[in-house]
Protein backbone atom coordinates (compact mmCIF):
# COMPACT_ATOMS: atom_id res chain seq x y z
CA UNK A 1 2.03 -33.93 39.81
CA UNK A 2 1.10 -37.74 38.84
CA UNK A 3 -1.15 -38.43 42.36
CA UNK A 4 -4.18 -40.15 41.53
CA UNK A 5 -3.53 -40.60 37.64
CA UNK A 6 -3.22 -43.58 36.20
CA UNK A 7 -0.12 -44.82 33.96
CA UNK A 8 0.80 -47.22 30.87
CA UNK A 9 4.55 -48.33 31.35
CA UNK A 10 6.67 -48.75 28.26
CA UNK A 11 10.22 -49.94 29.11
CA UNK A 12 13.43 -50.76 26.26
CA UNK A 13 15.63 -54.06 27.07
CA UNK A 14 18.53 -52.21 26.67
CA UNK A 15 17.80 -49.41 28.20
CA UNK A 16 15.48 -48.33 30.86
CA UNK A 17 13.61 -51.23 31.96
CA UNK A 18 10.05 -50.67 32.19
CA UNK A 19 10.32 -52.29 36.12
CA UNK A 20 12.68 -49.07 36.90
CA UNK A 21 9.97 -46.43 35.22
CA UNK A 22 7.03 -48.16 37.02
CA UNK A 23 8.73 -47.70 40.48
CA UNK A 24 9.47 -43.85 39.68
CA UNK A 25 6.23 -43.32 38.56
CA UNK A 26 4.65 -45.28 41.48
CA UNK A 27 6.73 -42.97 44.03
CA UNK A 28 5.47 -39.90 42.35
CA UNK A 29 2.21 -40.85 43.13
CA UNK A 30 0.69 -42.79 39.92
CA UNK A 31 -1.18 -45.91 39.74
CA UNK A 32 0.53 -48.15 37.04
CA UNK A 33 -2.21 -50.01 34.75
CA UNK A 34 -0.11 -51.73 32.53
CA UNK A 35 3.88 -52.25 32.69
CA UNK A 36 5.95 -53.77 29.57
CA UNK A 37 9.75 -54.35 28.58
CA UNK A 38 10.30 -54.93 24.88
CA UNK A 39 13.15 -54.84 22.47
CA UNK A 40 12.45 -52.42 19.83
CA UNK A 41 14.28 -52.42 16.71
């Protein structure tokens, strides 16, 4: 469903780290563009 799209990464410090969402979205095919862990509150 994600080959050949490309992808903006936006991870939570205390949660899921944008590292973990890039590889999942990397094995489902996407190319990642931009990858980012931040602490929102």
């Amino acid at each position: 469903m994600l080959k050949s799209k490309k992808v903006a990464v936006f991870g939570e410090r205390d949660d899921v780290a944008g590292l973990a969402v890039r590889h999942c979205v990397e094995a489902a095919g996407a190319e990642v563009v931009y990858e980012t862990t931040s602490c929102f509150v």
